[in-house]
C-alpha atoms as a PDB file:
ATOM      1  CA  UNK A   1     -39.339   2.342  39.830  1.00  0.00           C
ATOM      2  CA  UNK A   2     -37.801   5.025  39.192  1.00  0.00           C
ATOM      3  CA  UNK A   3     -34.748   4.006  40.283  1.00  0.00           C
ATOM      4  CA  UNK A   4     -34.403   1.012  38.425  1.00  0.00           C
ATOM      5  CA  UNK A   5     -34.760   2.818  35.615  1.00  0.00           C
ATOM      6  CA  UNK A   6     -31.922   5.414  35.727  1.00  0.00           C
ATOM      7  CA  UNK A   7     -29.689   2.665  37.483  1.00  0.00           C
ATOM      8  CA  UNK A   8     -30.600   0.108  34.075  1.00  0.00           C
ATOM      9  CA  UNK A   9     -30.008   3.232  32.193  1.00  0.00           C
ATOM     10  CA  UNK A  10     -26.493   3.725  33.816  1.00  0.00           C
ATOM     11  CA  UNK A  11     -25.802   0.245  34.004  1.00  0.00           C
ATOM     12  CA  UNK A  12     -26.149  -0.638  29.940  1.00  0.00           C
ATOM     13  CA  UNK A  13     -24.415   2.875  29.105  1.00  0.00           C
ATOM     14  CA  UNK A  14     -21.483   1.936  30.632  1.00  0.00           C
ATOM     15  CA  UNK A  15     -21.681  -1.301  28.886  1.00  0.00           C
ATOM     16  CA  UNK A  16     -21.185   0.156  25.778  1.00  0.00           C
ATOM     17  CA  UNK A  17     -18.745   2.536  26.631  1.00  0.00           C
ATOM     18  CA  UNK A  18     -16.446   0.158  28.159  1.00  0.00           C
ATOM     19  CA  UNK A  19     -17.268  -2.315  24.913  1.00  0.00           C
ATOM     20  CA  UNK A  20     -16.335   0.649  22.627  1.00  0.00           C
ATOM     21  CA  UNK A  21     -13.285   1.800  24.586  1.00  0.00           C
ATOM     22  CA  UNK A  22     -12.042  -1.891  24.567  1.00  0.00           C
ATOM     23  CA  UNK A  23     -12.516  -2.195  20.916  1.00  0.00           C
ATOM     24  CA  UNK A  24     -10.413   0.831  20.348  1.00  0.00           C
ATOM     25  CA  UNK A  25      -7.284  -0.414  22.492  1.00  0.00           C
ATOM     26  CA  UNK A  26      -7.175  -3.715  21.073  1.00  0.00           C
ATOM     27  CA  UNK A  27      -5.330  -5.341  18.934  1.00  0.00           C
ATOM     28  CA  UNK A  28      -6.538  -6.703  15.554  1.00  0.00           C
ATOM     29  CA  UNK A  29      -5.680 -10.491  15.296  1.00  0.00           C
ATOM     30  CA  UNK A  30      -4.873 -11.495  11.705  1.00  0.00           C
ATOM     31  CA  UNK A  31      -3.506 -14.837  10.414  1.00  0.00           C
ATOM     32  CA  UNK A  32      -0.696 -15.143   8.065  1.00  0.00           C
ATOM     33  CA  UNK A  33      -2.105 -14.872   4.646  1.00  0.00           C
ATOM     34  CA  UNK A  34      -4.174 -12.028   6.137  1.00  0.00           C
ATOM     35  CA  UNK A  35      -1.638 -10.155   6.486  1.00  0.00           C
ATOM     36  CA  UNK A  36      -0.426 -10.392   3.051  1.00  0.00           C
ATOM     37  CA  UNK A  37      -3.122  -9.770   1.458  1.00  0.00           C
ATOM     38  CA  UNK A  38      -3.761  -6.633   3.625  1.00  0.00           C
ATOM     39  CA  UNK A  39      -0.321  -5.332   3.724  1.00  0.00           C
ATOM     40  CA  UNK A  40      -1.121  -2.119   2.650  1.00  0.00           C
ATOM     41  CA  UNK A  41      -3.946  -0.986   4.631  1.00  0.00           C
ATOM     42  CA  UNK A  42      -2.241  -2.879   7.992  1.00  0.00           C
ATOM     43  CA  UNK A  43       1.344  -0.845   7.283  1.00  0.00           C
ATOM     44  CA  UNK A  44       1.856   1.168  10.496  1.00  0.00           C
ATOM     45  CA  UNK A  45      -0.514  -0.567  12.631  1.00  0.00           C
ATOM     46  CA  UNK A  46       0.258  -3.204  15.247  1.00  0.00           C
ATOM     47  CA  UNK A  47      -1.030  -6.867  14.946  1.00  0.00           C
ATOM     48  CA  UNK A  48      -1.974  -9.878  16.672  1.00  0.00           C
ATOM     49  CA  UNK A  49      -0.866 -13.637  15.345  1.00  0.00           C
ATOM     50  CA  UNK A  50      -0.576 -17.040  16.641  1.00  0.00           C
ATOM     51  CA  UNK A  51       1.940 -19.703  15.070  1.00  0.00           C
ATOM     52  CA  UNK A  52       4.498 -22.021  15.144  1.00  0.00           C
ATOM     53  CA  UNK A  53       8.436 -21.262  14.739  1.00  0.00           C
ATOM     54  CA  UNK A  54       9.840 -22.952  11.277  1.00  0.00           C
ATOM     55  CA  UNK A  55      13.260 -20.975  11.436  1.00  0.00           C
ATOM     56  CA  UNK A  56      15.167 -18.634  13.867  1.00  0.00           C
ATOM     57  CA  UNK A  57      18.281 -16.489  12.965  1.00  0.00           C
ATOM     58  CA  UNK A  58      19.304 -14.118  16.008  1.00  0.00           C
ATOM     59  CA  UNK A  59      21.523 -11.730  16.239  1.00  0.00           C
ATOM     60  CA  UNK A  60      21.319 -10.145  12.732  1.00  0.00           C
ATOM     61  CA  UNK A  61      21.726  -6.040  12.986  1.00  0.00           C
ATOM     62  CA  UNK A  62      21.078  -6.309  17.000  1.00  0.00           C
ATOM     63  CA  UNK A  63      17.794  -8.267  16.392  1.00  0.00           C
ATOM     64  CA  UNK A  64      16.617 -11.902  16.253  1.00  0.00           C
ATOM     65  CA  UNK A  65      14.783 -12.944  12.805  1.00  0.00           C
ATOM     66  CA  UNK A  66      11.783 -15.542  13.212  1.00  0.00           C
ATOM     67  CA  UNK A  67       9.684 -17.004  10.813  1.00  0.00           C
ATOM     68  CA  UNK A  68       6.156 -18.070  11.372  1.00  0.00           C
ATOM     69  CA  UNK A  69       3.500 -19.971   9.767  1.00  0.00           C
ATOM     70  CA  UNK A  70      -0.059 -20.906  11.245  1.00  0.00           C
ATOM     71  CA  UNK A  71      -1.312 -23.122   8.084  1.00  0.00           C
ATOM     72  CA  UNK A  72      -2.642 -20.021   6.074  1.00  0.00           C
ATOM     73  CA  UNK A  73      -1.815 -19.170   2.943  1.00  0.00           C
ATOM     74  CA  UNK A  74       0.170 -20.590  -0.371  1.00  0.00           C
ATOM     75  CA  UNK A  75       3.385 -20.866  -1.347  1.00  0.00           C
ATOM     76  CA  UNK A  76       4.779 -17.136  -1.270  1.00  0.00           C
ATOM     77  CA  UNK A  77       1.950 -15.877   1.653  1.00  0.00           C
ATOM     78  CA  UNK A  78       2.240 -18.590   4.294  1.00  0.00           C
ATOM     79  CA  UNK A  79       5.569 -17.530   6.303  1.00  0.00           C
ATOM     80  CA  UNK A  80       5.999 -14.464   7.755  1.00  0.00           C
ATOM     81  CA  UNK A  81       9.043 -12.696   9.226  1.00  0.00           C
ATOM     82  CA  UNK A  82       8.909 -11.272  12.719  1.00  0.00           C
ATOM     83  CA  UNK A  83      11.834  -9.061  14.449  1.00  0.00           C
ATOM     84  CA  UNK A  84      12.525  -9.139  18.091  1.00  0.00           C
ATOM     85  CA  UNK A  85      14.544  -8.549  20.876  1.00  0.00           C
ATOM     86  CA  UNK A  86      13.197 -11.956  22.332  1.00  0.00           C
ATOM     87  CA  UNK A  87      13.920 -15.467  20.670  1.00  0.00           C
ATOM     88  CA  UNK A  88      12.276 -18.582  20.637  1.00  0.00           C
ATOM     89  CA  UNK A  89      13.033 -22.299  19.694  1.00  0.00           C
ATOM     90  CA  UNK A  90      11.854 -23.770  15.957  1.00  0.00           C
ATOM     91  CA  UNK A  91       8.459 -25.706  16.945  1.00  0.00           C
ATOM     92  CA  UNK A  92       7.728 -23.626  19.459  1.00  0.00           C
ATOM     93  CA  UNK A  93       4.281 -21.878  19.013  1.00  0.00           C
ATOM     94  CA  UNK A  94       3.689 -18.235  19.768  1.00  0.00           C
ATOM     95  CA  UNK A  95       1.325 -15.104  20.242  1.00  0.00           C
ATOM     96  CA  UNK A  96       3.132 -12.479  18.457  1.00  0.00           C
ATOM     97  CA  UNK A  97       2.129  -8.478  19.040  1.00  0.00           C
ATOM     98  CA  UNK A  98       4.070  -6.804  15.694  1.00  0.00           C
ATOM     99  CA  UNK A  99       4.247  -3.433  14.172  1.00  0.00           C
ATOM    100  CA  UNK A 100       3.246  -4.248  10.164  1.00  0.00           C
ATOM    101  CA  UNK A 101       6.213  -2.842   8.024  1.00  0.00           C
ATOM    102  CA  UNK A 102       6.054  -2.744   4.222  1.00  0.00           C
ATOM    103  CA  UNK A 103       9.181  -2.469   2.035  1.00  0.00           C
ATOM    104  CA  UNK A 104      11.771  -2.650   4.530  1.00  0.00           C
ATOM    105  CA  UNK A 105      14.921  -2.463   3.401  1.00  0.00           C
ATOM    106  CA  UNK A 106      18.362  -2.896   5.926  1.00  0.00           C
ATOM    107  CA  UNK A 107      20.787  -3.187   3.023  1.00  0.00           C
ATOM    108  CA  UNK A 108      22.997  -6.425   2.688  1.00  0.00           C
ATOM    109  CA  UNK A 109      20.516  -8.350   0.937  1.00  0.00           C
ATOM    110  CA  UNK A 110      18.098  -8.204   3.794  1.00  0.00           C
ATOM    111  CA  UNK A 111      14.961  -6.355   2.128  1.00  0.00           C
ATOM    112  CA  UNK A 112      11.275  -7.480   3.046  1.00  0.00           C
ATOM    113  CA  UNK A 113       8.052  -6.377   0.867  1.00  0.00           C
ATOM    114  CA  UNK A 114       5.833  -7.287   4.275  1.00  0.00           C
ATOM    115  CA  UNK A 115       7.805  -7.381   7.943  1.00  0.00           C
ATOM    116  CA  UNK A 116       6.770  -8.086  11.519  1.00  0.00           C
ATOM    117  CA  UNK A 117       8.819  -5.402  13.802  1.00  0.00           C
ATOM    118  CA  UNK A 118       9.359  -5.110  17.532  1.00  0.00           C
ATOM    119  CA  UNK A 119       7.958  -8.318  17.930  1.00  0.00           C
ATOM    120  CA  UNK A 120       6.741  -9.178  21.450  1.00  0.00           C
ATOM    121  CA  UNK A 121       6.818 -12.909  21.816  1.00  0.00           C
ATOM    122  CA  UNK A 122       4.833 -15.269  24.382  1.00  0.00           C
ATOM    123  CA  UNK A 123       4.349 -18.926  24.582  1.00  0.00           C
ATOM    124  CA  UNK A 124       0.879 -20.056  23.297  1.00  0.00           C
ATOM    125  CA  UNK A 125      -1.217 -22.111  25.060  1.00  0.00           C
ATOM    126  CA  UNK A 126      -2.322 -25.071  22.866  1.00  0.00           C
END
C-alpha cells in the first residue's frame, strides 16, 4: 500500500512539474488584433500566430517583408508585418514564431509602431 502511495505521489509530482516547465518554454499564441492591443506589454517577447499571406516584399535591407491577417481586428489592427529570412507566397497560410518589436525604425520611410522580427515561417495545416 505503501507503495502505491509514494509511486502516486511521484507519479502526479512529476505531472506538474513537467506541466509547469512546459508552460514556461512555450510560446504565447496571440491573434492579430491581440497583438496590437498588447504591444506594449508583448515588446521583447516572442509570439505565436497563424494567418494567411495578403502581401510579400523580399529583399528589403537583407530581409523579406510579409503581411498577415487571420480575420481579427479593424481597419488599422488587422495586418501585421512579419520579417524573415524565409518567404512565402500571398494566400499561403502560416504559423509564424516572431520577436514583438515596437517603434522600429530602419530609416527610408520604413518605420513600424508594432513589428514581427526574425520571423520563422511554416506552412499551416488547414
Amino acid at each position: 500500500m505503501l507503495k502505491q502511495f509514494v509511486g502516486a505521489a511521484i507519479a502526479i509530482i512529476f505531472t506538474v512539474m513537467s506541466a509547469s516547465l512546459l508552460a514556461e518554454d512555450s510560446v504565447p499564441v496571440k491573434t492579430v488584433e491581440q497583438i496590437y492591443a498588447q504591444m506594449e506589454q508583448l515588446s521583447g517577447k516572442h509570439i505565436h500566430l497563424s494567418g494567411k499571406v495578403v502581401k510579400v516584399n523580399n529583399g528589403i535591407m537583407g530581409k523579406n517583408f510579409l503581411h498577415i491577417q487571420d480575420g481579427t481586428g479593424a481597419e488599422g489592427t488587422n495586418d501585421i508585418t512579419v520579417t524573415s529570412q524565409q518567404t512565402a507566397e500571398v494566400g499561403d497560410k502560416l504559423e509564424i514564431e516572431a520577436l514583438v518589436t515596437t517603434n522600429k525604425d530602419f530609416g527610408f520611410g520604413y518605420s513600424y509602431a508594432i513589428l514581427l522580427e526574425e520571423g520563422k515561417l511554416t506552412q499551416a495545416n488547414h
